[in-house]
C-alpha atoms as a PDB file:
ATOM      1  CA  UNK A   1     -27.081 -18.882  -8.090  1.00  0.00           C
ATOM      2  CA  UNK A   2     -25.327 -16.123  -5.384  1.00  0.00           C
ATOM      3  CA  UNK A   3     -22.792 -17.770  -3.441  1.00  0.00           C
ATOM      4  CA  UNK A   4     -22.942 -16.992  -0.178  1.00  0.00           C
ATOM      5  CA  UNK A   5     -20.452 -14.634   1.451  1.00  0.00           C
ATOM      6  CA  UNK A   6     -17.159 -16.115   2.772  1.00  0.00           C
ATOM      7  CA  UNK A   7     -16.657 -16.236   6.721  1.00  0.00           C
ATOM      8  CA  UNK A   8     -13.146 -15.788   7.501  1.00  0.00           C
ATOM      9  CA  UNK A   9     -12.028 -16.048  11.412  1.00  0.00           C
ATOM     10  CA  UNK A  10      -8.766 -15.247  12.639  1.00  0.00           C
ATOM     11  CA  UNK A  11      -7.655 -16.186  16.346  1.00  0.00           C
ATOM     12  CA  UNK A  12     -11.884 -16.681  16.801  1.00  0.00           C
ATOM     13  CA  UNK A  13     -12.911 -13.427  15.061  1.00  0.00           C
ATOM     14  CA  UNK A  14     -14.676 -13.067  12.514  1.00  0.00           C
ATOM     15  CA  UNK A  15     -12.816 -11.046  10.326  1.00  0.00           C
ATOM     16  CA  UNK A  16     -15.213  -7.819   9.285  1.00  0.00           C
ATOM     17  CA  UNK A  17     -14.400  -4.316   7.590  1.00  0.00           C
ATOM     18  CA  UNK A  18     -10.793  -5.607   6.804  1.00  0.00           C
ATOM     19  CA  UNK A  19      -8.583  -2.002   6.916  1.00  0.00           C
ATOM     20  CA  UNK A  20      -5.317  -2.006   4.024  1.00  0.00           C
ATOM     21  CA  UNK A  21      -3.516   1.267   3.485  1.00  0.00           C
ATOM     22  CA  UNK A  22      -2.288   1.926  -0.490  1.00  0.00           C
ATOM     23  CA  UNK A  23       0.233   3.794  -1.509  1.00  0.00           C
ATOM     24  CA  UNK A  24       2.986   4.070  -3.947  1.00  0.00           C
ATOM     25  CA  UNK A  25       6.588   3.319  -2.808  1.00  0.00           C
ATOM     26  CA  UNK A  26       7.928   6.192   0.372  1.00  0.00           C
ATOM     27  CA  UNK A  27       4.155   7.737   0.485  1.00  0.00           C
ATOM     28  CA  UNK A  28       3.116   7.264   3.916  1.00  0.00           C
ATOM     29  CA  UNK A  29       2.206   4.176   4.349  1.00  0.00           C
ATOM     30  CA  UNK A  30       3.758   3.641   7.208  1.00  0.00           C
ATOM     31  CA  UNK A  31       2.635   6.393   9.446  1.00  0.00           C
ATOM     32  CA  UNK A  32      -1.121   5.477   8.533  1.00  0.00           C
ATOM     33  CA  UNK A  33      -0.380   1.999   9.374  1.00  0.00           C
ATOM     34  CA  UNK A  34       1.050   2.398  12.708  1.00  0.00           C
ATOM     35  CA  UNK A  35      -2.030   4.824  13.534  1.00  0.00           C
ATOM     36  CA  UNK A  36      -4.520   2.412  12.966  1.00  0.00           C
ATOM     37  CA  UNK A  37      -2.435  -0.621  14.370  1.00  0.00           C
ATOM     38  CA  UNK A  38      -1.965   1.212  17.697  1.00  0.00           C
ATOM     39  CA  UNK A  39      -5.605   1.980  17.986  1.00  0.00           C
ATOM     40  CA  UNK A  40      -7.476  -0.277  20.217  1.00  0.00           C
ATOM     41  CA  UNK A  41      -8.473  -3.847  19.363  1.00  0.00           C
ATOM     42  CA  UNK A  42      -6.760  -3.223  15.700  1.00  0.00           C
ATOM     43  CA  UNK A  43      -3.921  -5.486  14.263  1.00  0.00           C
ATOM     44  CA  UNK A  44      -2.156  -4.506  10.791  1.00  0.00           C
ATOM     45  CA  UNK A  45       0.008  -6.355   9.251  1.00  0.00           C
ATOM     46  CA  UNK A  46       2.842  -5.737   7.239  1.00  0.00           C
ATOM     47  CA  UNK A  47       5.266  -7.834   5.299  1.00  0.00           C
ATOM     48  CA  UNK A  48       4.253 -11.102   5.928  1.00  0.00           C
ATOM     49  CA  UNK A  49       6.075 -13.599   3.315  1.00  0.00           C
ATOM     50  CA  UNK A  50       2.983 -15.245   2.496  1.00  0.00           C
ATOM     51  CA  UNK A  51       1.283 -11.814   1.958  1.00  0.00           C
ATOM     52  CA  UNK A  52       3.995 -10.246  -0.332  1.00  0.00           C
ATOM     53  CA  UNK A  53       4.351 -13.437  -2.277  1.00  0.00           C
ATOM     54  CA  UNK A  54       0.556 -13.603  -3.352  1.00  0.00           C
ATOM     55  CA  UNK A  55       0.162  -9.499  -3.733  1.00  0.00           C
ATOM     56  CA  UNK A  56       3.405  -9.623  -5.932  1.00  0.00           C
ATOM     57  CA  UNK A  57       2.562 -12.222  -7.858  1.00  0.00           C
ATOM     58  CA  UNK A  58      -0.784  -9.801  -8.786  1.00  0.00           C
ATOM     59  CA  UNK A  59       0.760  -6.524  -8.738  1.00  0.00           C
ATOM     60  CA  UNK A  60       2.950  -7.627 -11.939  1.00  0.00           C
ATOM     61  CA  UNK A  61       0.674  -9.585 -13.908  1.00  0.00           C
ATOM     62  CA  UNK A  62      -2.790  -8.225 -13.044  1.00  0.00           C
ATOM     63  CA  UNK A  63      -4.400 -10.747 -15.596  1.00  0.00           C
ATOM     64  CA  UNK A  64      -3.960 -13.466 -13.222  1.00  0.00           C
ATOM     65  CA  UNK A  65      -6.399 -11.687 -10.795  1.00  0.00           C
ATOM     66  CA  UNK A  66      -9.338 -11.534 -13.837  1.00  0.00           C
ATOM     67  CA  UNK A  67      -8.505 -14.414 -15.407  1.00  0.00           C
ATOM     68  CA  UNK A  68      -8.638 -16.576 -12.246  1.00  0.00           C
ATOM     69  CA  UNK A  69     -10.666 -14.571  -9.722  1.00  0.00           C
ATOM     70  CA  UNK A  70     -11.985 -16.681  -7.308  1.00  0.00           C
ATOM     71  CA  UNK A  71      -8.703 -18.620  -6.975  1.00  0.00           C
ATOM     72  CA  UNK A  72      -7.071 -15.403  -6.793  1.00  0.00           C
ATOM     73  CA  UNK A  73      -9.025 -14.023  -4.077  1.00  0.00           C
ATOM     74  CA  UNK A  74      -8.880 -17.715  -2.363  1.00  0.00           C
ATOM     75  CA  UNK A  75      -4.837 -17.297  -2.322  1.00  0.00           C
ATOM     76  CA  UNK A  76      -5.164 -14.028  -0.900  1.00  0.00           C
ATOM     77  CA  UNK A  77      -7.698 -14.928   2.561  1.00  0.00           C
ATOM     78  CA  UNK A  78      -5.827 -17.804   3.065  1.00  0.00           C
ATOM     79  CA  UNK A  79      -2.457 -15.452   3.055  1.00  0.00           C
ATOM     80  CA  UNK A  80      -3.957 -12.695   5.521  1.00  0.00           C
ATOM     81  CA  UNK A  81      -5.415 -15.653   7.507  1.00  0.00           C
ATOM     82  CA  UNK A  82      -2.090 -16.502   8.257  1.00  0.00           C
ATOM     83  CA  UNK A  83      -0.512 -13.409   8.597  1.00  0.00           C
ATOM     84  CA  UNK A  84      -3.465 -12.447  11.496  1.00  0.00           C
ATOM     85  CA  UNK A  85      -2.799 -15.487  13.462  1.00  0.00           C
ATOM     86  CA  UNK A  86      -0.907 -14.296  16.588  1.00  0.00           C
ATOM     87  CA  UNK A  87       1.531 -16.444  18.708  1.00  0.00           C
ATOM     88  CA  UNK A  88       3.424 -16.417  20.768  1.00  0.00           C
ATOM     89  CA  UNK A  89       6.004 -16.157  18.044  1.00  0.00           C
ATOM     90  CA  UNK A  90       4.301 -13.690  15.777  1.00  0.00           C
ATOM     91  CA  UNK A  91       2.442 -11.150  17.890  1.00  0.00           C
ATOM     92  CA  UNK A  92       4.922  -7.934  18.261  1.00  0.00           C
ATOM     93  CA  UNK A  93       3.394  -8.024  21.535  1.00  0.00           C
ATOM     94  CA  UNK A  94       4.840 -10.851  23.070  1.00  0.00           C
ATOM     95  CA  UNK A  95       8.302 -11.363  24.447  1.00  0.00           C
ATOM     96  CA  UNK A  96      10.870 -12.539  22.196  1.00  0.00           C
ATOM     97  CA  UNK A  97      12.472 -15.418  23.657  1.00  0.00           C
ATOM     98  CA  UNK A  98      12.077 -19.675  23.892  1.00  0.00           C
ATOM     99  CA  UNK A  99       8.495 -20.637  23.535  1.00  0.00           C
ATOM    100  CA  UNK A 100       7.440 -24.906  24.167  1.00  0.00           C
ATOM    101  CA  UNK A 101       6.264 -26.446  21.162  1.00  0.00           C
ATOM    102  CA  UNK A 102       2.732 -27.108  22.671  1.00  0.00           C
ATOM    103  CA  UNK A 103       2.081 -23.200  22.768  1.00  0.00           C
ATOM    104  CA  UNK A 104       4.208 -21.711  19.590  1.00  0.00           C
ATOM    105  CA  UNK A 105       1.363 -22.498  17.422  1.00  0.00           C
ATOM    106  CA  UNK A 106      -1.402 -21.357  19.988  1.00  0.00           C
ATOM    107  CA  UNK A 107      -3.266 -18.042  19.795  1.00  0.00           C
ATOM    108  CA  UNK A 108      -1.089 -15.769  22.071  1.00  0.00           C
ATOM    109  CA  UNK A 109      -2.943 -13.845  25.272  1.00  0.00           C
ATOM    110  CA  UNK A 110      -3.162 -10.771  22.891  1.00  0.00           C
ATOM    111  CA  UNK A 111      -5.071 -12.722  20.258  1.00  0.00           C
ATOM    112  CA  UNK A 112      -7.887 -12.647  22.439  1.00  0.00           C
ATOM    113  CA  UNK A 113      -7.880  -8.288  22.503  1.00  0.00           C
ATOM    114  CA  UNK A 114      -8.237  -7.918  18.744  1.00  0.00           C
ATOM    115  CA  UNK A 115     -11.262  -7.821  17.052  1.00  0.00           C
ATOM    116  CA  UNK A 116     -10.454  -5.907  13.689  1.00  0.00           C
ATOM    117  CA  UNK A 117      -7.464  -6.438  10.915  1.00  0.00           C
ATOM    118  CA  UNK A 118      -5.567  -4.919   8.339  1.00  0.00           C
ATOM    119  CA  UNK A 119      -2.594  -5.096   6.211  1.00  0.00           C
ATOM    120  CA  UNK A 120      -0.228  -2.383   4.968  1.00  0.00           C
ATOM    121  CA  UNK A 121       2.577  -4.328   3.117  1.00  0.00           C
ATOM    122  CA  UNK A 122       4.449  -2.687   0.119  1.00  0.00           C
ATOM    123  CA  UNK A 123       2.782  -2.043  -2.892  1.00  0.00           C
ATOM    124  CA  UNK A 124      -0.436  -3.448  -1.468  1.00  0.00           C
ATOM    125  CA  UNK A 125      -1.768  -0.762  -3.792  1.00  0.00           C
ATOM    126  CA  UNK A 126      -1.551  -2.811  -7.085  1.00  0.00           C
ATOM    127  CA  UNK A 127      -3.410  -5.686  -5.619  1.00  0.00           C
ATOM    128  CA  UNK A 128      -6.766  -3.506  -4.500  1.00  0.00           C
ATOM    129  CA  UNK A 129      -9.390  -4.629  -6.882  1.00  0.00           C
ATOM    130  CA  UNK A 130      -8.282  -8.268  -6.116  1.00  0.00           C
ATOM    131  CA  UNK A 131      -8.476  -7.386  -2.754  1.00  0.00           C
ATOM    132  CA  UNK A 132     -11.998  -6.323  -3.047  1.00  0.00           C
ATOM    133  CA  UNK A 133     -13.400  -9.459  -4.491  1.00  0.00           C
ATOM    134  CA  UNK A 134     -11.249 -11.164  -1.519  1.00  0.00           C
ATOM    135  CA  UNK A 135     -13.186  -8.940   0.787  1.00  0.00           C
ATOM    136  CA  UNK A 136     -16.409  -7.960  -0.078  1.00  0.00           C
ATOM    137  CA  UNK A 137     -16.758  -5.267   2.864  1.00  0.00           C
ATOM    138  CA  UNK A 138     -13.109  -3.750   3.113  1.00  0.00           C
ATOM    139  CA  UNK A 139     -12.344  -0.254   3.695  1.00  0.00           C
ATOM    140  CA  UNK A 140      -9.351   1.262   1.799  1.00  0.00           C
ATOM    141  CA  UNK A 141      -7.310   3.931   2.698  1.00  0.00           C
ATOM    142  CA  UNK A 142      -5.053   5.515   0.282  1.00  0.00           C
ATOM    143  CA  UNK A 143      -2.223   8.031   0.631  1.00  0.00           C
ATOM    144  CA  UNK A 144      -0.575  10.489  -1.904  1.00  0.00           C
ATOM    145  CA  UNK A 145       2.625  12.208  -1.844  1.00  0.00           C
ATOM    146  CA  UNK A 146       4.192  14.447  -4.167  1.00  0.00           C
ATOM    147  CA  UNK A 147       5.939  12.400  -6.971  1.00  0.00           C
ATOM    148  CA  UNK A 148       9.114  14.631  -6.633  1.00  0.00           C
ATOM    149  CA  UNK A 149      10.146  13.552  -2.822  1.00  0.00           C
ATOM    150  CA  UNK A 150       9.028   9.923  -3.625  1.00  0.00           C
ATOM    151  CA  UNK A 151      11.241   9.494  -6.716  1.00  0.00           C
ATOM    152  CA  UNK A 152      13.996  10.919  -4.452  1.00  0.00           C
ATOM    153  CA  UNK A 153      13.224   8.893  -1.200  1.00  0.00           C
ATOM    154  CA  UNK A 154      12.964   5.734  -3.952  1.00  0.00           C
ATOM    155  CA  UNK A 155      16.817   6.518  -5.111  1.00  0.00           C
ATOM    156  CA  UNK A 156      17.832   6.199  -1.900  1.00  0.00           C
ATOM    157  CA  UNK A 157      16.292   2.662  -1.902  1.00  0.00           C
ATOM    158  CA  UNK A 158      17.823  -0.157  -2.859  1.00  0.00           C
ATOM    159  CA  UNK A 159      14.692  -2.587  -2.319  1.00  0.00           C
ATOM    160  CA  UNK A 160      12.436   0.140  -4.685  1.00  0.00           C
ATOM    161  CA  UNK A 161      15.873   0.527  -7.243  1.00  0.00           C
ATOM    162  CA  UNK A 162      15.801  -3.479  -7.372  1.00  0.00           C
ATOM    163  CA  UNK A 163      12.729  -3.881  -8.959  1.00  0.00           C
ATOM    164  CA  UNK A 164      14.222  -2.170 -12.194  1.00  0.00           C
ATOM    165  CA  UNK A 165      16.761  -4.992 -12.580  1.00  0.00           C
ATOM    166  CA  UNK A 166      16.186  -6.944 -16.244  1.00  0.00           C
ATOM    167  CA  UNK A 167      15.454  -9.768 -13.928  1.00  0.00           C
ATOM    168  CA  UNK A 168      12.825  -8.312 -12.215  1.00  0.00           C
ATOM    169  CA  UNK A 169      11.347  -5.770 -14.508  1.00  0.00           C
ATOM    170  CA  UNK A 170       9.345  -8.450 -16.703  1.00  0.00           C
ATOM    171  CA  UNK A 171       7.449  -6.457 -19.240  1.00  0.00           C
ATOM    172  CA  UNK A 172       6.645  -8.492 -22.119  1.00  0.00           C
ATOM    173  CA  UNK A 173       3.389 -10.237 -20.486  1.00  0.00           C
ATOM    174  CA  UNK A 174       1.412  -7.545 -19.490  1.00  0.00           C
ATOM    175  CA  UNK A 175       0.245  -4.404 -21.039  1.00  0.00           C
ATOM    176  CA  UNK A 176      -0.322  -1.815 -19.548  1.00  0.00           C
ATOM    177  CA  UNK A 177       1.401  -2.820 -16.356  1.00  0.00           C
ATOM    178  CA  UNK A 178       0.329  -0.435 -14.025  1.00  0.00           C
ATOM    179  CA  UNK A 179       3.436  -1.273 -11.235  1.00  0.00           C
ATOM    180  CA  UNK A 180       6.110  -0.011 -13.864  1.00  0.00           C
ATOM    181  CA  UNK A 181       3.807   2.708 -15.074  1.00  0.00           C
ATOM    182  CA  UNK A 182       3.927   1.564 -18.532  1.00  0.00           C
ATOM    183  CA  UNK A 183       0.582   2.155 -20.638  1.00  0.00           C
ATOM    184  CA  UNK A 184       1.499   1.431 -24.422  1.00  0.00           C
ATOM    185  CA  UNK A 185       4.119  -0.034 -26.413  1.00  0.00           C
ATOM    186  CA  UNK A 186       5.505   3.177 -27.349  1.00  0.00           C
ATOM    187  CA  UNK A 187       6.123   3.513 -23.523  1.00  0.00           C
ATOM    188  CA  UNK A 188       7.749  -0.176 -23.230  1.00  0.00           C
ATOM    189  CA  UNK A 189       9.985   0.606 -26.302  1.00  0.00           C
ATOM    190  CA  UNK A 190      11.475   3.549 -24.310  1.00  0.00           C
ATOM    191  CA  UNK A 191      12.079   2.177 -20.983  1.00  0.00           C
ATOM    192  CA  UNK A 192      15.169   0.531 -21.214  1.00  0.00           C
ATOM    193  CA  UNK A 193      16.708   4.195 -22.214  1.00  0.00           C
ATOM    194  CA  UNK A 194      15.207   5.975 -19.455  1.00  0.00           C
ATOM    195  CA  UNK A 195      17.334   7.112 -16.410  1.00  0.00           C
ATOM    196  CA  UNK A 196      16.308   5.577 -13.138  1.00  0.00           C
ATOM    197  CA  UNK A 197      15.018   8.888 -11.968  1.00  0.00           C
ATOM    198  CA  UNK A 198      12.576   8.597 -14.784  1.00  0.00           C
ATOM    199  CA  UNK A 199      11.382   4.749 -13.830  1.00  0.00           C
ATOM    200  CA  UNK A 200      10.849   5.916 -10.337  1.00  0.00           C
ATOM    201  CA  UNK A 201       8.660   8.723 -11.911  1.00  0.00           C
ATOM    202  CA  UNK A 202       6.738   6.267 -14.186  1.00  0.00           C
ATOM    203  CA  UNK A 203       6.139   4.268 -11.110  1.00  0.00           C
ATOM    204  CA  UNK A 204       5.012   7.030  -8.904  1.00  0.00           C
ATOM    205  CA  UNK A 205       2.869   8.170 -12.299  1.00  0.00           C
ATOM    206  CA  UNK A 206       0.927   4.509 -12.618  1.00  0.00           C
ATOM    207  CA  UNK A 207       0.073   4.488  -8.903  1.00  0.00           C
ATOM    208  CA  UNK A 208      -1.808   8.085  -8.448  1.00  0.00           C
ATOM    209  CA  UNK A 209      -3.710   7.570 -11.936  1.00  0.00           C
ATOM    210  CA  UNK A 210      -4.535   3.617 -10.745  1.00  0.00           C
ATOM    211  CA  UNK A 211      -5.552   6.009  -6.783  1.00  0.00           C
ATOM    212  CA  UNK A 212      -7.629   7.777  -8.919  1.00  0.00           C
ATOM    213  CA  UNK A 213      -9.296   5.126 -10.663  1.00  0.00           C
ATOM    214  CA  UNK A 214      -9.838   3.402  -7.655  1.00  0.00           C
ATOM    215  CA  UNK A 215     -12.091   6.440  -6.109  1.00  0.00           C
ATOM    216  CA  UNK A 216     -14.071   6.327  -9.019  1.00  0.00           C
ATOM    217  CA  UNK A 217     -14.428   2.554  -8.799  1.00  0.00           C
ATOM    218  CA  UNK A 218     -15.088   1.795  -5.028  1.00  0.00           C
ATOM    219  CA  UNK A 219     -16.735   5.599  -4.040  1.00  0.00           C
ATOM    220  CA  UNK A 220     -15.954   7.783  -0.790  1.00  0.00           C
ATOM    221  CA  UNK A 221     -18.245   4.977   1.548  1.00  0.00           C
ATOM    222  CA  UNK A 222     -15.228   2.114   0.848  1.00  0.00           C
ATOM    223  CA  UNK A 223     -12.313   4.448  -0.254  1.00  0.00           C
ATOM    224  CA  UNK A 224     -10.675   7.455   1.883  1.00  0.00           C
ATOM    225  CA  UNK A 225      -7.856   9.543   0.409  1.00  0.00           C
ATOM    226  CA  UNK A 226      -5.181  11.521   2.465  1.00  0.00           C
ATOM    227  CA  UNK A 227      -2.403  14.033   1.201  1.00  0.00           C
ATOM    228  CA  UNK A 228       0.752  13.367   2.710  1.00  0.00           C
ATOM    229  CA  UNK A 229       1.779  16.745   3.211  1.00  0.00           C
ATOM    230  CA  UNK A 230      -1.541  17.845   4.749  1.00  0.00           C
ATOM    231  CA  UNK A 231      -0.848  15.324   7.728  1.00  0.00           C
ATOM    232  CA  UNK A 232       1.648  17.364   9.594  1.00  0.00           C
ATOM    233  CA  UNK A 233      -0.104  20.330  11.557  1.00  0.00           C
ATOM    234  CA  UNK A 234      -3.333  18.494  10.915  1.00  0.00           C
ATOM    235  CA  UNK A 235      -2.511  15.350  13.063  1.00  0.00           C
ATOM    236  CA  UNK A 236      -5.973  15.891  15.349  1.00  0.00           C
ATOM    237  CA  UNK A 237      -8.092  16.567  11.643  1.00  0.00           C
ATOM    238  CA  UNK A 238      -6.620  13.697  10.447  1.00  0.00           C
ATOM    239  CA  UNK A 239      -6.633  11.155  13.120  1.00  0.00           C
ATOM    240  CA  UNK A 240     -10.822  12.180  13.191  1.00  0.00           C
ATOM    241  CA  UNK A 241     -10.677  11.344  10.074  1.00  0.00           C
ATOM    242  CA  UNK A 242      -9.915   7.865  10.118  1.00  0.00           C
ATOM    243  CA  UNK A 243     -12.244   7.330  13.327  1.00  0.00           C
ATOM    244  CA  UNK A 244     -14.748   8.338  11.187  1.00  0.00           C
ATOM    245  CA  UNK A 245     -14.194   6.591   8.438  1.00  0.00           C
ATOM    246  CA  UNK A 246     -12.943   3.234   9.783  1.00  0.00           C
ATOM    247  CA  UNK A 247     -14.112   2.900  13.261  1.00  0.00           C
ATOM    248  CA  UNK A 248     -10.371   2.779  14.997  1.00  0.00           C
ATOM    249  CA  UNK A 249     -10.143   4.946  18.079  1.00  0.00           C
ATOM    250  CA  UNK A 250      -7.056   6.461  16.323  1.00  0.00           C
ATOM    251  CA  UNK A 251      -4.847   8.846  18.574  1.00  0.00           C
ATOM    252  CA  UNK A 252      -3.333  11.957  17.006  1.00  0.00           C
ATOM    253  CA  UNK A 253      -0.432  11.443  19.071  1.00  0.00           C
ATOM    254  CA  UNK A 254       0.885   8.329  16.708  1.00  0.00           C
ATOM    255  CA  UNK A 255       0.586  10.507  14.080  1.00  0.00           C
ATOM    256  CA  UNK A 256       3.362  12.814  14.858  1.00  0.00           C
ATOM    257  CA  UNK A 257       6.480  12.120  13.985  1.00  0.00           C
ATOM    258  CA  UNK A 258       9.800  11.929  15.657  1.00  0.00           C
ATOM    259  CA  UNK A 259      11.633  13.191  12.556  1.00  0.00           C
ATOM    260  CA  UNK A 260      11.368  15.850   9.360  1.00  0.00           C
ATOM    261  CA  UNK A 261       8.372  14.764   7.476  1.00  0.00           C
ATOM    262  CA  UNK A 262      10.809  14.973   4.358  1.00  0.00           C
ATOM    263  CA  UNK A 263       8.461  17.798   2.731  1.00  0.00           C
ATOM    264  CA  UNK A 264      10.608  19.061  -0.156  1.00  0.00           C
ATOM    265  CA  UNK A 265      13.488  16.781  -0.196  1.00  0.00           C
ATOM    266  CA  UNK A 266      13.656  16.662  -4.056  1.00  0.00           C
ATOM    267  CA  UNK A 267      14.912  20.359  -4.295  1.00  0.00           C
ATOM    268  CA  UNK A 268      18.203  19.078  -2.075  1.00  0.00           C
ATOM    269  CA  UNK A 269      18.254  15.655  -3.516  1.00  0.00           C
ATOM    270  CA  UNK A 270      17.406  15.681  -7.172  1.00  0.00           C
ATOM    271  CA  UNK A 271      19.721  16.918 -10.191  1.00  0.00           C
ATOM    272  CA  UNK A 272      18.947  19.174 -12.411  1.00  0.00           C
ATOM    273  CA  UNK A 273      18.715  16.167 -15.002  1.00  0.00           C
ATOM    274  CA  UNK A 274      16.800  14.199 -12.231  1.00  0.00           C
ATOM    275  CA  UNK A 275      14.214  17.047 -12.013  1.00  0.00           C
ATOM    276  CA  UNK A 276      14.002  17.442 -15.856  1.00  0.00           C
ATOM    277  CA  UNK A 277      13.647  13.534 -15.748  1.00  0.00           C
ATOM    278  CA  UNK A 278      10.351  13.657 -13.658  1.00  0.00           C
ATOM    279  CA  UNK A 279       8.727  16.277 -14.921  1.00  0.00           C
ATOM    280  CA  UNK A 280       9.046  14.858 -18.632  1.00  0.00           C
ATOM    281  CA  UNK A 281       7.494  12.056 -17.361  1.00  0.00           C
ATOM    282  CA  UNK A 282       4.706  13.066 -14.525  1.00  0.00           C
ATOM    283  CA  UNK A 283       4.236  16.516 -15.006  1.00  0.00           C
ATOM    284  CA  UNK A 284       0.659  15.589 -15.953  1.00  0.00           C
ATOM    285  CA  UNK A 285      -0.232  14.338 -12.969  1.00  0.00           C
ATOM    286  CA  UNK A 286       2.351  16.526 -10.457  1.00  0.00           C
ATOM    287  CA  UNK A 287       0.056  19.379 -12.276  1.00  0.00           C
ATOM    288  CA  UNK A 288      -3.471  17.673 -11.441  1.00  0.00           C
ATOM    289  CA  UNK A 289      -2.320  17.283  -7.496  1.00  0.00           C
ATOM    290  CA  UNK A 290      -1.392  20.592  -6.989  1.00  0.00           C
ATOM    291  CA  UNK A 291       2.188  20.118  -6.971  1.00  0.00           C
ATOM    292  CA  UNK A 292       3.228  22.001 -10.078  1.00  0.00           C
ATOM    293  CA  UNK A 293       1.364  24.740 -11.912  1.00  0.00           C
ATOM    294  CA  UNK A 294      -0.103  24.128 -14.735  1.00  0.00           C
ATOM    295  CA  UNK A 295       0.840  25.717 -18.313  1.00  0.00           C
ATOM    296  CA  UNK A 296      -1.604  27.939 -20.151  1.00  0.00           C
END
C-alpha cells in the first residue's frame, strides 16, 4: 500500500520544494547560499547542531541511510524542522539581546514572511540521496570548483584538516566511503601513507564523481549544476539561473563578491610535491572538468 506523502510545516508553512546547496569542502557553497537566502520569502539554513549531527552521522556511514531509510529520513525532517523554526532567538533577523521566556520559543515577526526553506550546511553533499527520500519534491543545487584551489583552500582549514585525524577518519565500516574518497581496499591500504595534500584530493575526487552520479540519478528537473569559476562576470546569467530553476527572486547583486574569488590560488599555494600529490590522485577527474588537459 503507498503511504501517503509526509506534510511537514515550519512556523505554519507547509514546507514545499525544499532548496539544499552541495558541494565539496571551499566550493561555493556559501555564495549560492546567501543568494538564495537573501531572496524574498526564502530562509537557508546552515549549521544547525541538530542538522550536522544527523547529516554526519550519514555522510560517514552511508549504510545507515539504506539500511534504515525511513528512520533515516524521519531523523532528518525532524532536524530541518527545527533548524526552520525562527525565534526570537534564532532568526538572524531579530535583535540580539534579552528575550521573556513566554516569547523565546514563539515564531518571531519574520516567521510569518517566509514561505520557502533550505539548508546549506557542510558536506550536505554526502547526505543527498537520503535527503531525497526525506523530501520527495526537493530541488538540489550543486556547485563545482576546481580540485586544485579546494585542496589548497582545505590546507588552510583546520575544521576540513580535522577530519583526517585517526579519530575521526573511521574507515574500517564502510566501503567505498565516498566522504574520504576511498573506493577499494587497495585505496584504504594506502591512505595512511598519503600526504594530506593527497587526502584533500581524494576528498575533493569522491565528491565530483558522487555530483556526477547524482545528475544521472535525480535528472536536470530536480538537480542544477554551477561551475564555480563561471560565476564571476556571469553574476546576472547566473542569478537567472537559479530563478529559473528554483523559483527565488535571486538578485545578481548578492552574487558579487567583496573579495578575490580565489581563482588559481593553488599555483601560489601548493608545492611542487603538493601539486604532484593531486594530480596522482584526481587527475582523472581535474581532466573530465576541464581543468587539466588530457593526455593522448
Amino acid at each position: 500500500m503507498k503511504q501517503p506523502p509526509y506534510i511537514l510545516v515550519v512556523n505554519g508553512t507547509k514546507v514545499r520544494r525544499p532548496v539544499f546547496v552541495l558541494g565539496a569542502p571551499h566550493s561555493g557553497v556559501d555564495l549560492i547560499s546567501h543568494a538564495l537566502g537573501s531572496a524574498p520569502g526564502f530562509y537557508i539554513g546552515s549549521g544547525n547542531a541538530g542538522v550536522l549531527n544527523t547529516v554526519y552521522a550519514v555522510a560517514r556511514r552511508p549504510s545507515i541511510a539504506e539500511e534504515r531509510a525511513s528512520g533515516t529520513a524521519s531523523l532528518l525532517r525532524d532536524a530541518f524542522a527545527e533548524s526552520w523554526q525562527l525565534t526570537p532567538t534564532t532568526c538572524p533577523r531579530c535583535p540580539q539581546g534579552p528575550v521573556p521566556a513566554r516569547e523565546a520559543a514563539e515564531p518571531c515577526r519574520h516567521a510569518r514572511e517566509v514561505t520557502r526553506f533550505g539548508d546549506a550546511s557542510p558536506d550536505l553533499l554526502y547526505s543527498t540521496t537520503a535527503l531525497n527520500a526525506a523530501f520527495d519534491d526537493a530541488t538540489f543545487v550543486q556547485i563545482i570548483r576546481d580540485g586544485r584551489d579546494v585542496v589548497a583552500a582545505m590546507l588552510d582549514d583546520e575544521r576540513s584538516l580535522a577530519w583526517f585525524r585517526p579519530s575521526l577518519a573511521n574507515l574500517e565500516h564502510e566501503l567505498p566511503n565516498p566522504f574520504f574518497g576511498i573506493e577499494n581496499e587497495q585505496e584504504r591500504a594506502d591512505y595512511p601513507e598519503l600526504s594530506t595534500a593527497a587526502k584533500c584530493a581524494l576528498r575533493w575526487r569522491g565528491a565530483v564523481r558522487l555530483s556526477a552520479r547524482l545528475r544521472g540519478a535525480l535528472g536536470p528537473e530536480r538537480l542544477m549544476t554551477l561551475r564555480y569559476e563561471d560565476l564571476f562576470g556571469r553574476e546576472v546569467e547566473t542569478a537567472e539561473q537559479l530563478r529559473e530553476f528554483t523559483g527565488a527572486r535571486v538578485s545578481a547583486v548578492e552574487l558579487v563578491r567583496a573579495d578575490s574569488p580565489g581563482i588559481g590560488i593553488w599555483r601560489s599555494r601548493l608545492t611542487t610535491d603538493q601539486r604532484n600529490d593531486v594530480r596522482a590522485v584526481a587527475r582523472t577527474e581535474l581532466a573530465r572538468l576541464g581543468y587539466v588537459q588530457k593526455r593522448g
